[in-house]
C-alpha atoms as a PDB file:
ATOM      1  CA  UNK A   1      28.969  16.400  -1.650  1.00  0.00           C
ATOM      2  CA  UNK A   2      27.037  19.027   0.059  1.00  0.00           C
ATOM      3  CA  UNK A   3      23.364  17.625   1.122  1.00  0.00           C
ATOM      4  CA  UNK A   4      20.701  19.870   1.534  1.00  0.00           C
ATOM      5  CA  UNK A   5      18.750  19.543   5.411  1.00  0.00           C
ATOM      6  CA  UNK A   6      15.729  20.287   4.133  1.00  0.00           C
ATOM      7  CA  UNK A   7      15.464  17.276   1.397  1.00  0.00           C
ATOM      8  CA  UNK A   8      16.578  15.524   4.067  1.00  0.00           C
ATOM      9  CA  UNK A   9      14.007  16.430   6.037  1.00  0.00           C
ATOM     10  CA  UNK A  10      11.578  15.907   3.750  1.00  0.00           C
ATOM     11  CA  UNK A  11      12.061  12.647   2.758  1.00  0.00           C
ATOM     12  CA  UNK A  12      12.446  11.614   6.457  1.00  0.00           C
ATOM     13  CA  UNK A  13       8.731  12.564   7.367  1.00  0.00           C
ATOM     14  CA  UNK A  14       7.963  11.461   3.220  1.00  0.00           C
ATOM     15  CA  UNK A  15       6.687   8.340   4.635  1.00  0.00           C
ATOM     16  CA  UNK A  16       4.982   9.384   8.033  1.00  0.00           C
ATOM     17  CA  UNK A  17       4.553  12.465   8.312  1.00  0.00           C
ATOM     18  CA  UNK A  18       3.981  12.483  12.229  1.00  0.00           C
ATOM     19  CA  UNK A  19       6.832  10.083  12.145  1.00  0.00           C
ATOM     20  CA  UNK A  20       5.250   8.189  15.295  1.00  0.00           C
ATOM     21  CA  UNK A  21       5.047   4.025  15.398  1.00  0.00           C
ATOM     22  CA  UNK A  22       2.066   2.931  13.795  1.00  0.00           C
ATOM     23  CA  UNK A  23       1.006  -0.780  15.351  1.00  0.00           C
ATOM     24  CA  UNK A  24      -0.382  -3.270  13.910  1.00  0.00           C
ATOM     25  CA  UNK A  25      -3.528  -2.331  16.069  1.00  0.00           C
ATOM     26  CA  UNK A  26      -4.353  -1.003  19.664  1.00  0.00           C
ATOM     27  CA  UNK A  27      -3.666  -3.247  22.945  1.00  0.00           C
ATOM     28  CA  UNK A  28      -1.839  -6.370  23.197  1.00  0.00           C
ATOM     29  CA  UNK A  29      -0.807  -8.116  20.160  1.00  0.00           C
ATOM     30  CA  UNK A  30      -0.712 -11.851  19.328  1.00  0.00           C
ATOM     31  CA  UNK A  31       1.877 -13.868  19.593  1.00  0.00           C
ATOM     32  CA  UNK A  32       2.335 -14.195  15.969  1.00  0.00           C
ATOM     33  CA  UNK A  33       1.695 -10.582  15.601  1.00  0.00           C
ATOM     34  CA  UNK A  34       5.026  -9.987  17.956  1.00  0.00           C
ATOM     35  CA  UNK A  35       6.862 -12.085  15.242  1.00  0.00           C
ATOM     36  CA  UNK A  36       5.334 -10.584  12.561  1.00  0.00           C
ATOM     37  CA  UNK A  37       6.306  -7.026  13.601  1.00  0.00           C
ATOM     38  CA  UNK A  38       9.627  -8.278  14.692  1.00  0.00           C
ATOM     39  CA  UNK A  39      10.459  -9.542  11.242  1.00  0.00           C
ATOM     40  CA  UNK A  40       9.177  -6.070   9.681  1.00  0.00           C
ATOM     41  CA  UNK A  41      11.241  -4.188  11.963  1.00  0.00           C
ATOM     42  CA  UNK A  42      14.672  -6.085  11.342  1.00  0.00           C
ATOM     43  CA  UNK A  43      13.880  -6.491   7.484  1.00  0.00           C
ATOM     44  CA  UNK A  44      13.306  -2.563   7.397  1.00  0.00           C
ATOM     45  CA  UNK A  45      16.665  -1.951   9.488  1.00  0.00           C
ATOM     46  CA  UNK A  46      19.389  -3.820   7.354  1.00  0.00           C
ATOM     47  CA  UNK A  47      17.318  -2.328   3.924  1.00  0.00           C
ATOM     48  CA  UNK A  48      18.060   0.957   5.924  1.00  0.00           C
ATOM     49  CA  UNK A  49      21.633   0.065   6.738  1.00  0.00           C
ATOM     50  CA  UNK A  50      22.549  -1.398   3.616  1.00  0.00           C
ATOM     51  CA  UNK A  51      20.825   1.662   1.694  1.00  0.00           C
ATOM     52  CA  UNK A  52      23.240   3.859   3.347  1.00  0.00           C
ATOM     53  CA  UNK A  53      26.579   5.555   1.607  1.00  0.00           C
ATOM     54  CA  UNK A  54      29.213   2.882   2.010  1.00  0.00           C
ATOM     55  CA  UNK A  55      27.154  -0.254   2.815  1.00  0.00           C
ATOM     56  CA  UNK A  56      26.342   0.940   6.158  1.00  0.00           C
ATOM     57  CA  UNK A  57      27.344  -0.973   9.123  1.00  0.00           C
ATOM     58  CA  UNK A  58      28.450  -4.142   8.152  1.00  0.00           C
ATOM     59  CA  UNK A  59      28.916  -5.782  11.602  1.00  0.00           C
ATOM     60  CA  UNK A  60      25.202  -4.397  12.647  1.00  0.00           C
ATOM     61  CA  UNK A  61      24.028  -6.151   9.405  1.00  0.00           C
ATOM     62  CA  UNK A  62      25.373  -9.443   9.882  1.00  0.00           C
ATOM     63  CA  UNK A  63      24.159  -9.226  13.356  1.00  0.00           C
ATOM     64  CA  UNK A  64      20.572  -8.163  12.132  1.00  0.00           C
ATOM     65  CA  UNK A  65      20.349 -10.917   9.640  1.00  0.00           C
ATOM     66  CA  UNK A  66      21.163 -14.203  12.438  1.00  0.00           C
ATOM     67  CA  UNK A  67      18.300 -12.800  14.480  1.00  0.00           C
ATOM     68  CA  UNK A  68      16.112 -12.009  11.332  1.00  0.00           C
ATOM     69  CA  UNK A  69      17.124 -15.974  10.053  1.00  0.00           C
ATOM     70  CA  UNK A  70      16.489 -17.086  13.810  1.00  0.00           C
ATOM     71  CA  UNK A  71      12.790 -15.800  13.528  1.00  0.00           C
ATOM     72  CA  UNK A  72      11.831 -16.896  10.201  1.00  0.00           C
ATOM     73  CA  UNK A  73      13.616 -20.383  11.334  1.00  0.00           C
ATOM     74  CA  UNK A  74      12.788 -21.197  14.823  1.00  0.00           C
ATOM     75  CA  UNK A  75      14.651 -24.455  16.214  1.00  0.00           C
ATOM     76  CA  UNK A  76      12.339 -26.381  17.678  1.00  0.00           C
ATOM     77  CA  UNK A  77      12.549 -26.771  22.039  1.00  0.00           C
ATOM     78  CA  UNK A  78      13.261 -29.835  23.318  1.00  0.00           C
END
């Protein structure tokens, strides 16, 4: 399979072209805006891995998921 760098390229800066973080919105975030954006990160990053030829990583998945189910289901402190 011979893949061609500059589709590669392309669709790599499809999305943003600048390819820079865009927050939520300048200075400190909320709380619930940290959980928020932690959520969207780990969501994006096992679509990403499991996307990939091959499944991606499977460990990194599994690993990604327990934090991802830890966020959206928060034991409660004691």
């Amino acid at each position: 399979m011979n893949l061609n760098k500059n589709n590669y390229t392309m669709e790599f800066y499809k999305n943003n072209p600048t390819n820079l973080h865009t927050p939520i919105k300048k200075g400190k975030l909320t709380k619930k805006q940290k959980i928020q954006e932690i959520i969207f990160n780990l969501e994006t990053c096992i679509e990403t891995e499991k996307s990939k030829l091959g499944g991606g990583n499977k460990e990194l998945i599994v690993k990604l998921q327990n934090k991802l189910n830890q966020k959206l289901n928060p034991t409660p402190k004691s």
